[in-house]
Protein backbone atom coordinates (compact mmCIF):
# COMPACT_ATOMS: atom_id res chain seq x y z
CA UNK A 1 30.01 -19.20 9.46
CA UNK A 2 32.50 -19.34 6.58
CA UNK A 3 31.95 -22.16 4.19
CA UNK A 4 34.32 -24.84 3.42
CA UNK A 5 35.22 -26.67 0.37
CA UNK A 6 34.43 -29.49 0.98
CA UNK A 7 30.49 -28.02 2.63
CA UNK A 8 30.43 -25.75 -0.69
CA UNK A 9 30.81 -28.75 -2.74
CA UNK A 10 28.35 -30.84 -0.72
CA UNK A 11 25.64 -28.26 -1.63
CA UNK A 12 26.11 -27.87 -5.23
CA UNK A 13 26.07 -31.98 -5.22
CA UNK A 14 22.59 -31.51 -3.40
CA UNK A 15 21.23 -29.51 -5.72
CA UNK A 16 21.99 -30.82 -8.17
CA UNK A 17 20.26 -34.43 -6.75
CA UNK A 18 17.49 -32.31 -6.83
CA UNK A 19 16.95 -31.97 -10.14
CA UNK A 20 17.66 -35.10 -11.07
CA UNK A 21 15.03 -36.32 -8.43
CA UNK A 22 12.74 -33.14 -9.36
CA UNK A 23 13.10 -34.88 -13.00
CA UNK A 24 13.02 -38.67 -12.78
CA UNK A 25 11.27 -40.42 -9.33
CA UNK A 26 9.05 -37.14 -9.16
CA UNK A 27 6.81 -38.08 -12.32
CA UNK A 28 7.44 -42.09 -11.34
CA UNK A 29 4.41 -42.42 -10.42
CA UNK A 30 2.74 -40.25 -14.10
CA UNK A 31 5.13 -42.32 -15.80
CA UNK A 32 3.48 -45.37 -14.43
CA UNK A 33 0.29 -44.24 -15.10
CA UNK A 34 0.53 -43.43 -18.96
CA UNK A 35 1.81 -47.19 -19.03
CA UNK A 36 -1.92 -48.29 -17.58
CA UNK A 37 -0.67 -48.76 -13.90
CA UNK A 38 -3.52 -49.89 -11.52
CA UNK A 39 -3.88 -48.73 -8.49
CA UNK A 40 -2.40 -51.82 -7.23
CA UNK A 41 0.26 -51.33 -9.28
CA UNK A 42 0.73 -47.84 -7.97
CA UNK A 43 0.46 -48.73 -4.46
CA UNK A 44 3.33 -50.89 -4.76
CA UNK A 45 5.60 -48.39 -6.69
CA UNK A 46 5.10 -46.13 -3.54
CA UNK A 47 5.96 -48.55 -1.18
CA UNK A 48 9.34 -49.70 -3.23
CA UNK A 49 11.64 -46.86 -1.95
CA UNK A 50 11.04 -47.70 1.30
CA UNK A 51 11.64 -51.40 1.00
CA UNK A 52 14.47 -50.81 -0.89
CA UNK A 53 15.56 -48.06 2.12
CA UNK A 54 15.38 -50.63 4.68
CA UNK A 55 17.45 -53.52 2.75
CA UNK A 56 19.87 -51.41 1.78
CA UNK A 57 21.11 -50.11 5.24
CA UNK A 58 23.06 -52.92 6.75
CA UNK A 59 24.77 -53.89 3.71
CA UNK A 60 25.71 -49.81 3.07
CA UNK A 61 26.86 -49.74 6.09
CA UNK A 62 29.20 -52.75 5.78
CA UNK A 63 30.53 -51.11 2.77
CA UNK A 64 31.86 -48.60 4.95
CA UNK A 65 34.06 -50.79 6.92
CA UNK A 66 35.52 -51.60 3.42
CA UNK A 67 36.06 -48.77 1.09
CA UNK A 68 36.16 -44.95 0.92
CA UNK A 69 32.71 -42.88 1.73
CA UNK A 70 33.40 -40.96 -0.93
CA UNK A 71 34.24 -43.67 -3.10
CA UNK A 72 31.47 -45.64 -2.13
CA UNK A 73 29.19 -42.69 -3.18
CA UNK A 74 30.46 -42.18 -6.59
CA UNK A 75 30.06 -45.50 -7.58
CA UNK A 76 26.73 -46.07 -6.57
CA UNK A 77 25.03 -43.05 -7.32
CA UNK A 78 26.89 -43.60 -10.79
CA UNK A 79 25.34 -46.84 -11.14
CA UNK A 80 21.77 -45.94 -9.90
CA UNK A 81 21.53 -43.29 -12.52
CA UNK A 82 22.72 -45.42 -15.20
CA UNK A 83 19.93 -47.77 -14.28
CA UNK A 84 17.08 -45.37 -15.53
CA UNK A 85 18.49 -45.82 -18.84
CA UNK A 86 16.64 -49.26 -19.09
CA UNK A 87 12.95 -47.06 -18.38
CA UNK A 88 14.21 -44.63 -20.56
CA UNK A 89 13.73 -47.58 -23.41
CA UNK A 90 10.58 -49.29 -21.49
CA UNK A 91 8.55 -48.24 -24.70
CA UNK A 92 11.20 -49.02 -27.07
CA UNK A 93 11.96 -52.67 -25.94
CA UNK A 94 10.33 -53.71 -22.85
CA UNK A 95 6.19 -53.40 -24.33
CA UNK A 96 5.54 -56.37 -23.44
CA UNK A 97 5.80 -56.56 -20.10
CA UNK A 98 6.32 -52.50 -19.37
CA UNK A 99 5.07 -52.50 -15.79
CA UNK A 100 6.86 -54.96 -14.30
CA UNK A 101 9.86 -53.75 -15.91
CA UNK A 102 9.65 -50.56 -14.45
CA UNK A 103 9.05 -51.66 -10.96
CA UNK A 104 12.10 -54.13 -11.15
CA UNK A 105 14.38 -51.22 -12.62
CA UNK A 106 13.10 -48.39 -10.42
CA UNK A 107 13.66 -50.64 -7.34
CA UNK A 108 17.57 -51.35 -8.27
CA UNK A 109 17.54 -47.80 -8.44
CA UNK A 110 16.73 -46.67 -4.94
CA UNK A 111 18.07 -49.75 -3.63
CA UNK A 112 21.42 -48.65 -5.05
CA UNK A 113 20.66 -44.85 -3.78
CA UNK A 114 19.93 -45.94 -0.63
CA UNK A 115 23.21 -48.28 -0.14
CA UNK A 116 25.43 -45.00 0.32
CA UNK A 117 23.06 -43.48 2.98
CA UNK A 118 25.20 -44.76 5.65
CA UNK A 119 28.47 -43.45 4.09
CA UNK A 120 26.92 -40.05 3.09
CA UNK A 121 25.03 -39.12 6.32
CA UNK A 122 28.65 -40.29 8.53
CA UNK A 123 30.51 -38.09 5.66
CA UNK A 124 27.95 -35.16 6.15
CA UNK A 125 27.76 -35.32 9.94
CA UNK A 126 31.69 -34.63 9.85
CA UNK A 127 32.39 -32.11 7.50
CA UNK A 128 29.91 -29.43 9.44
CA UNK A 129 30.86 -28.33 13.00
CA UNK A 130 28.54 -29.40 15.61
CA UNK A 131 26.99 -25.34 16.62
CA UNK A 132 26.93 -24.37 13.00
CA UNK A 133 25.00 -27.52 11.92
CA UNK A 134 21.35 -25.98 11.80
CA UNK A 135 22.43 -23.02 9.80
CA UNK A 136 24.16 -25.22 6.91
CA UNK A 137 21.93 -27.65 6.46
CA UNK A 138 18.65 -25.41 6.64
CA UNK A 139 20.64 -23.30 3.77
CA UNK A 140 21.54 -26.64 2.22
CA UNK A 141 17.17 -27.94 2.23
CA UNK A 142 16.36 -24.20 0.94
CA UNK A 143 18.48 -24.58 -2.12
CA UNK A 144 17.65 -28.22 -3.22
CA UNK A 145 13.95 -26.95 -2.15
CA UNK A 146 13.86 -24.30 -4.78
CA UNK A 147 15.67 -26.71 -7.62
CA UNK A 148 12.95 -29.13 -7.21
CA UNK A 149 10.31 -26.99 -7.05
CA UNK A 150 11.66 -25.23 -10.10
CA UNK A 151 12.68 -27.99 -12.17
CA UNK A 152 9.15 -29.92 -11.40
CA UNK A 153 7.00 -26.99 -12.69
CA UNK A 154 8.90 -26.97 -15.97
CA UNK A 155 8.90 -30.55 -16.02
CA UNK A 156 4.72 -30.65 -15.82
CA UNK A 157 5.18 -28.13 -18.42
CA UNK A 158 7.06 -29.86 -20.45
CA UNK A 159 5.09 -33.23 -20.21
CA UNK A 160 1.86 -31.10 -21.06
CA UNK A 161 3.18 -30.36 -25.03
CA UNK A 162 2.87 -33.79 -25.80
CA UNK A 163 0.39 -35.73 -26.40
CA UNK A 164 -1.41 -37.96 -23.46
CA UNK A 165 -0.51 -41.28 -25.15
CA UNK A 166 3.33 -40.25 -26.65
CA UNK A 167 5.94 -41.44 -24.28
CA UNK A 168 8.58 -39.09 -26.06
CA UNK A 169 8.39 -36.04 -23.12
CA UNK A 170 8.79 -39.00 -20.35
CA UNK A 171 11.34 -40.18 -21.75
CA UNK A 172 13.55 -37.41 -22.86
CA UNK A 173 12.53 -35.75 -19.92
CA UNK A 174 14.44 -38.74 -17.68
CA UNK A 175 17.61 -38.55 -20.04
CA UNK A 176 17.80 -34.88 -18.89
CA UNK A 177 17.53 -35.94 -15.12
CA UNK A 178 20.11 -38.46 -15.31
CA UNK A 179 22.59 -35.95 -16.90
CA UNK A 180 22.06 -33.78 -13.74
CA UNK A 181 22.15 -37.51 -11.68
CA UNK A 182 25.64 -37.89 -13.07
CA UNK A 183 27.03 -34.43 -12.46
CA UNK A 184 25.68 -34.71 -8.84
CA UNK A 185 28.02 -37.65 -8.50
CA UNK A 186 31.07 -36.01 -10.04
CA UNK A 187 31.48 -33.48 -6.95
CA UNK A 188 31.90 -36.34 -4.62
CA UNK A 189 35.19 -36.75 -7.05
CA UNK A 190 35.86 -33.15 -6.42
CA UNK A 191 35.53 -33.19 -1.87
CA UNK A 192 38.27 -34.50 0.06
CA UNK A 193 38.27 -37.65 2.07
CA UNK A 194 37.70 -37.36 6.12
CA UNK A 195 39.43 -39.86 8.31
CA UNK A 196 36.95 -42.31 9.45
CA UNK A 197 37.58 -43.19 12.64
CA UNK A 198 34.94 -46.39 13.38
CA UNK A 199 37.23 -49.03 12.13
CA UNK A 200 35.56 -51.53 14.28
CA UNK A 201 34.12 -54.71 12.01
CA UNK A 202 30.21 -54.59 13.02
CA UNK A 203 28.36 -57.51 13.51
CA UNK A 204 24.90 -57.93 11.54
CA UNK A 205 23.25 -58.51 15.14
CA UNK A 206 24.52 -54.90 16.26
CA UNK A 207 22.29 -53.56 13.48
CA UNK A 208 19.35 -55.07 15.61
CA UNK A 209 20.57 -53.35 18.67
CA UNK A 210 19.97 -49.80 19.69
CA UNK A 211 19.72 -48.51 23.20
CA UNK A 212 19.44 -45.18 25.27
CA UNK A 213 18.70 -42.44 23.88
CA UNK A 214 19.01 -43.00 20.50
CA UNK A 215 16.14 -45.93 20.80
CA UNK A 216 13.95 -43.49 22.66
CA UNK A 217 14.38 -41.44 19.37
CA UNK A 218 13.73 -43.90 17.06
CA UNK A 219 10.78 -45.03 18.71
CA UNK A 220 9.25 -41.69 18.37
CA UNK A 221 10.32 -41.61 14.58
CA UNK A 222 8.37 -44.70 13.84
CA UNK A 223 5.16 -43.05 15.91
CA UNK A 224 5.54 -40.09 13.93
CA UNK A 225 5.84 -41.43 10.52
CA UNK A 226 3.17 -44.29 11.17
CA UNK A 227 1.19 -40.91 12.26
CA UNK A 228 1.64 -38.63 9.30
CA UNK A 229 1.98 -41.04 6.19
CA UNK A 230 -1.16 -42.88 8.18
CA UNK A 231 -3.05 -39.57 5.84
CA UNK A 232 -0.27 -38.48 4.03
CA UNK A 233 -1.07 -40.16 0.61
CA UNK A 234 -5.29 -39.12 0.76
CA UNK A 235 -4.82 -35.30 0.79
CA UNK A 236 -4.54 -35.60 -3.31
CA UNK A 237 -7.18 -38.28 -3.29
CA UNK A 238 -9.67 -35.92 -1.08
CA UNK A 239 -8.51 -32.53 -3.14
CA UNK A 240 -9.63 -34.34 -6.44
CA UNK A 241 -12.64 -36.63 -5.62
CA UNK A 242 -13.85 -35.22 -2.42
CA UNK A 243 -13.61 -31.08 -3.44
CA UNK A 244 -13.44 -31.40 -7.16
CA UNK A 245 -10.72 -29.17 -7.38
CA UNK A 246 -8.55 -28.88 -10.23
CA UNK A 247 -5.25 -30.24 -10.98
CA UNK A 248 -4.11 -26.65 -11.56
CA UNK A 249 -5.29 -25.22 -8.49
CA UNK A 250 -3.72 -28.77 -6.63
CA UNK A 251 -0.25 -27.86 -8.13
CA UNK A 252 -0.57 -24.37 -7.51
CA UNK A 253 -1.27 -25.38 -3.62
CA UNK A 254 1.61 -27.37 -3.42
CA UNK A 255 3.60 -25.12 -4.94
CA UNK A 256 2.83 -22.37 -2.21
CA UNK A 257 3.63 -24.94 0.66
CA UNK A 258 7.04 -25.80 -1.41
CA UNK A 259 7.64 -22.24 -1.63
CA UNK A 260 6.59 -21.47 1.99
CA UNK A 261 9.51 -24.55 2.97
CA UNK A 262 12.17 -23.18 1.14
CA UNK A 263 11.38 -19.72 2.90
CA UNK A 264 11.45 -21.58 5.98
CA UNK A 265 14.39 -23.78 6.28
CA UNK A 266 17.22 -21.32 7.18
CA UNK A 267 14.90 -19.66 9.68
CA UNK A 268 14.63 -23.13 11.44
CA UNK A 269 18.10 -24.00 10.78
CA UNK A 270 19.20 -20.98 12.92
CA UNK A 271 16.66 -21.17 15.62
CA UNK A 272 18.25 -24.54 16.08
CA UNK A 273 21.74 -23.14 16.98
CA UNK A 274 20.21 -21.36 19.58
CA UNK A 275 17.59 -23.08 21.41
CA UNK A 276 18.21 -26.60 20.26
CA UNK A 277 16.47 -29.54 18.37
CA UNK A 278 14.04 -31.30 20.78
CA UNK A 279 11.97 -27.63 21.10
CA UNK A 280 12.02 -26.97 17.05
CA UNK A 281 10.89 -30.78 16.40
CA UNK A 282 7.98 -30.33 19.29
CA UNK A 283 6.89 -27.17 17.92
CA UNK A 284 6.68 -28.21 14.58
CA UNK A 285 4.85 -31.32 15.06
CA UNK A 286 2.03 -30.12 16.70
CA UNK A 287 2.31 -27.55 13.71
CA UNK A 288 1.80 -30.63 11.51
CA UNK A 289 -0.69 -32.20 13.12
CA UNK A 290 -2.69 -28.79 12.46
CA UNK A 291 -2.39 -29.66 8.60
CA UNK A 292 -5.00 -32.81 8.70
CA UNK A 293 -7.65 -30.83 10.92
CA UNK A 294 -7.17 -27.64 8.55
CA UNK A 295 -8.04 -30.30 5.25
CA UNK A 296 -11.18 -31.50 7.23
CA UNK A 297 -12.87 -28.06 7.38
CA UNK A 298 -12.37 -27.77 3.44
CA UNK A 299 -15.41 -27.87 1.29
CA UNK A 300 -16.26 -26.83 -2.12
CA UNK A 301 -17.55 -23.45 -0.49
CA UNK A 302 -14.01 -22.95 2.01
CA UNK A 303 -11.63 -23.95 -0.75
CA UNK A 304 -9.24 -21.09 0.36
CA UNK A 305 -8.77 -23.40 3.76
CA UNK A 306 -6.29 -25.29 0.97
CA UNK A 307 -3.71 -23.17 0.92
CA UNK A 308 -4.29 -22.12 4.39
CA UNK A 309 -3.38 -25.58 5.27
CA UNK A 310 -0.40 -25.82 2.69
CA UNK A 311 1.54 -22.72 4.54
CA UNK A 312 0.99 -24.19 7.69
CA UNK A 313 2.32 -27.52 5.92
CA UNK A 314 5.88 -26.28 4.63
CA UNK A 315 6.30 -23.93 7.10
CA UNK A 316 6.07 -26.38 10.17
CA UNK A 317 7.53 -28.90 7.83
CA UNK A 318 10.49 -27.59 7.44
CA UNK A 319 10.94 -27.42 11.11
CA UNK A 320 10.21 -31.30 11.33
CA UNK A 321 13.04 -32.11 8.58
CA UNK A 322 15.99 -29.77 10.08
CA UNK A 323 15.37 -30.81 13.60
CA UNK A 324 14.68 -34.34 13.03
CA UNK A 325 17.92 -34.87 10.92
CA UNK A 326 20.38 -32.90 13.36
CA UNK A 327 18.87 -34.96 16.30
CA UNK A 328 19.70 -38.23 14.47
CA UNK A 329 23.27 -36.87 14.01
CA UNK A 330 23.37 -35.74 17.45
CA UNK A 331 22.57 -39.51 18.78
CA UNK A 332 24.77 -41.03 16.04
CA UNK A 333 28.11 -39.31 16.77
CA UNK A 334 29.46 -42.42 18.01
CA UNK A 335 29.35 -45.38 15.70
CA UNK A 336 26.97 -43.54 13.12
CA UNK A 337 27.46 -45.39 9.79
CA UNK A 338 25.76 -48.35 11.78
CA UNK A 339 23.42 -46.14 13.69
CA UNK A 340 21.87 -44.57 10.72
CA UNK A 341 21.59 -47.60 9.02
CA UNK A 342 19.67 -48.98 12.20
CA UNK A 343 17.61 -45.47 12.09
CA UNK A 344 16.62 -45.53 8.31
CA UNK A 345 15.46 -49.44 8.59
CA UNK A 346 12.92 -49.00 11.32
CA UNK A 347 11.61 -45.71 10.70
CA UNK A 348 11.21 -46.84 7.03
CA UNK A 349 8.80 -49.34 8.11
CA UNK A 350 6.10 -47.41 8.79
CA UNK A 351 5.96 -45.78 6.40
CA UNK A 352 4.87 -49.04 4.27
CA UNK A 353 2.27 -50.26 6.68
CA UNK A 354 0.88 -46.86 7.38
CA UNK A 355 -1.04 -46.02 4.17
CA UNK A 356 -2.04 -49.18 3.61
CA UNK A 357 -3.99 -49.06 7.42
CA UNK A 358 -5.06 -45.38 6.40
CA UNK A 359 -6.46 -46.54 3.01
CA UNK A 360 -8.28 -49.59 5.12
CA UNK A 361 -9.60 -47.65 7.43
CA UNK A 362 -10.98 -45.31 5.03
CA UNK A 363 -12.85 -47.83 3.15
CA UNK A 364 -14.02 -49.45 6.29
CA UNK A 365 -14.52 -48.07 9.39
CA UNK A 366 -16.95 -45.99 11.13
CA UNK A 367 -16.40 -43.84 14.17
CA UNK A 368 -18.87 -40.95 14.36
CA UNK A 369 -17.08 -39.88 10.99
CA UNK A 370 -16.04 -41.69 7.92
CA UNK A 371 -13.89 -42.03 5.02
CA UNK A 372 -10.79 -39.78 4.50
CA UNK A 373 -12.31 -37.27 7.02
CA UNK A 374 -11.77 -39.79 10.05
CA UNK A 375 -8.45 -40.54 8.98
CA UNK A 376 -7.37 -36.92 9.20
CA UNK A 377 -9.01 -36.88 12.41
CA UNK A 378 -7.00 -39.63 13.42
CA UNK A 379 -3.93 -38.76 11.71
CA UNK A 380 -3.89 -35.42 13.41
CA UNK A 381 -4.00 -36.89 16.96
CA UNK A 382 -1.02 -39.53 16.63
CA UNK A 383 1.26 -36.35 15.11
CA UNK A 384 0.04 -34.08 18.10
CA UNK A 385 0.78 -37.34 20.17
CA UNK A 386 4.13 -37.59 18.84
CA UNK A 387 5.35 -34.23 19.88
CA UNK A 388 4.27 -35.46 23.22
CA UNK A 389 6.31 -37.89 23.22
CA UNK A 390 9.33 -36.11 22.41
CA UNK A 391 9.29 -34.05 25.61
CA UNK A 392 10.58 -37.73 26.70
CA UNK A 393 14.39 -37.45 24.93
CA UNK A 394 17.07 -34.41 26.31
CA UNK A 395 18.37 -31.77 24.21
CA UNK A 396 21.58 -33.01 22.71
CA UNK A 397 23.17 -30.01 21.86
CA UNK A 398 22.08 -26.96 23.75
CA UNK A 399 22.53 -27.70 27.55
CA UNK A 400 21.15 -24.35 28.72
CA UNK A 401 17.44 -24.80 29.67
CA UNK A 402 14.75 -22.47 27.52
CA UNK A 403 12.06 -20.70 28.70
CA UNK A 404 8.51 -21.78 26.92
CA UNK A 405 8.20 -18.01 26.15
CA UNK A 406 11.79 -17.41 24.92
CA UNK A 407 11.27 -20.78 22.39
CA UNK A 408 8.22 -19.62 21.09
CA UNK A 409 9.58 -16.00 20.74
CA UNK A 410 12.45 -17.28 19.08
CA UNK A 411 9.87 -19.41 16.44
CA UNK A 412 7.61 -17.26 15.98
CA UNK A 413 9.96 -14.53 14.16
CA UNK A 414 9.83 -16.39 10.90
CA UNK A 415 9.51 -13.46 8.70
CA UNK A 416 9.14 -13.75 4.85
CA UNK A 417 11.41 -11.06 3.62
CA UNK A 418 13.74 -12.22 6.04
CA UNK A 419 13.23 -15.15 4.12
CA UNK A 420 14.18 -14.23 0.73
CA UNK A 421 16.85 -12.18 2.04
CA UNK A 422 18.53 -15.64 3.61
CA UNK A 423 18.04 -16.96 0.08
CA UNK A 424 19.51 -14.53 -1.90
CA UNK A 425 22.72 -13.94 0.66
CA UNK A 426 23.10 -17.84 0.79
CA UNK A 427 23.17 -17.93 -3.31
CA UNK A 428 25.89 -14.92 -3.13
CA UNK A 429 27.84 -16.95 -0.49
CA UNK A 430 27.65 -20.21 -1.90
CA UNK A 431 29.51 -19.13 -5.27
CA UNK A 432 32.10 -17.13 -3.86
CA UNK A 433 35.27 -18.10 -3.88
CA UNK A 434 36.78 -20.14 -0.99
């Protein structure tokens, strides 16, 4: 597959979002913190991206029946990095109220982001043929995989050389993040414009409206992220208050299922182009549902069962994220500015509700088990359920029909060194000349 411009471009403007993100919403939440957050307080900054993801859709998505995509995306992104210049000077001029200052600002922020989703996934869905789409974008996730892993180790690093109480390495830190913010949005200055050919004027009730196919899909989505966030945000609670591990040892786990993602991705990608989507998503979420029953069998004595479940983890996730994305492009070919709108405001809703029932749950109910350890239990069956459930959609893109042992063949040749070599062939190609 030879690379174009305008899919060169695309990556280096990925990336480089990355680092920005790797440098600025990744240490939110540690930000927030060394301002006094409560937990309250930290609950709600979680669930503010995903609000803001689900009010920003239909009126992104209008903005395409108006203006450029790429224009639309410049501006924007321009504008939501601009706006972390006001937490940049929380400490500076904002002390008196600090916390509610950074949840209004970081909310403008992704609710800014957000409004070019519609324009950037239609813009991205064009520019990469149809057969060669798993192979691009499973490059394109391993190289912003391996920025943000990079950049977020130095970035702890960094933080660690100042005191606890001295807001100086946040801060600076964040001006450094939106420098790489706004050099993300100067490639979309560099790509050239696609015709857009969905010049139809949407109503807001078509937003509301999704049918075949495409609502089986979305259904599933919502199951599937209801199932997985339902545990998602107690894995860090149970590492540090359940197994006493430490915060080195955490980061070093997560770092190994980052690292076994990146490794992942372009394996996935291609195994895509050959057997399809709807077999790589199944697969991969009954490997994800293996991830909460793997944390249950951890105790203080079977701490290596961590990283056990953490390869498992990025391996199987990367699967989830490659075929779940080229499956919503697949049902969104027609009409897709508004379709991904409609996709990104339902399947964003679970996503709020669901740790807030997990965290419930945990501090209430009893079913032979308790506490976190029923709701990975729990979690693990509505993920395994969910791959279930996609045997319900058809393959969009490859119409021959697999064998079960030719799939799993075809999976299960994920090879490490392979791997790497993917990675450093994909760096090679992606700086060589056009």
């Amino acid at each position: 597959m030879r690379i174009t411009k305008n899919q060169r471009l695309l990556i280096y403007q990925s990336v480089l979002w990355a680092l920005y993100y790797g440098l600025t919403s990744a240490f939110l939440i540690a930000f927030a913190l060394a301002l006094g957050a409560s937990n309250t307080i930290i609950g709600i900054a979680g669930a503010l991206p995903y609000l803001a993801a689900i009010l920003a859709q239909v009126p992104g998505a209008k903005l395409v029946e108006l203006y450029s995509r790429l224009h639309i995306n410049v501006v924007l992104t321009v504008t939501s990095r601009l706006l972390w210049l006001p937490i940049i000077l929380i400490p500076v001029f904002f002390m008196n109220h600090p916390l509610l200052t950074l949840l209004i600002y970081f909310f403008l922020v992704q609710f800014t982001e957000w409004l070019t989703n519609p324009a950037w996934t239609s813009f991205a869905g064009e520019i990469v043929p149809i057969e060669h789409r798993g192979k691009y974008f499973g490059k394109r996730n391993m190289f912003m995989g391996i920025a943000s892993l990079t950049v977020s180790v130095f970035g702890a690093m960094y933080l660690d050389l100042f005191p606890k109480t001295s807001y100086v390495g946040f801060s600076t830190m964040f001006l450094v993040g939106i420098l790489f913010g706004l050099w993300s949005s100067y490639y979309y200055c560099r790509m050239k414009e696609l015709p857009y050919t969905d010049h139809k004027k949407h109503k807001i009730t078509e937003f509301f409206k999704i049918k075949g196919q495409f609502r089986r899909f979305i259904y599933i989505i919502i199951f599937f992220n209801f199932a997985f966030m339902f545990a998602s945000p107690f894995f860090i609670v149970y590492m540090l208050k359940n197994i006493h591990i430490s915060y080195t040892l955490m980061m070093i786990s997560f770092a190994v299922a980052g690292l076994c993602k990146i490794l992942a991705h372009p394996h996935f990608g291609k195994v895509s182009d050959k057997i399809g989507d709807r077999p790589v998503a199944i697969v991969s979420m009954f490997g994800v549902a293996l991830v909460p029953i793997l944390f249950f069998f951890v105790t203080p004595q079977t701490i290596w069962l961590i990283f056990v479940a953490q390869i498992v983890s990025g391996i199987f996730w990367a699967g989830v994220e490659i075929s779940t994305f080229n499956l919503l492009l697949d049902f969104s070919h027609q009409h897709r500015t508004v379709k991904v709108a409609k996709y990104v405001m339902l399947t964003s809703i679970p996503l709020i509700i669901a740790p807030i029932a997990g965290g419930f749950v945990a501090d209430k109910a009893v079913f032979i088990l308790s506490g976190i350890p029923l709701i990975f239990i729990i979690s693990a069956l509505l993920r395994a359920a969910s791959a279930l459930f996609m045997f319900s959609i058809k393959e969009p893109r490859i119409k021959k029909k697999q064998k079960i042992g030719h799939i799993l063949h075809e999976l299960a040749t994920i090879h490490p060194i392979q791997g790497i070599g993917h990675t450093v062939s994909g760096i090679k190609k992606l700086f060589r000349t056009p």
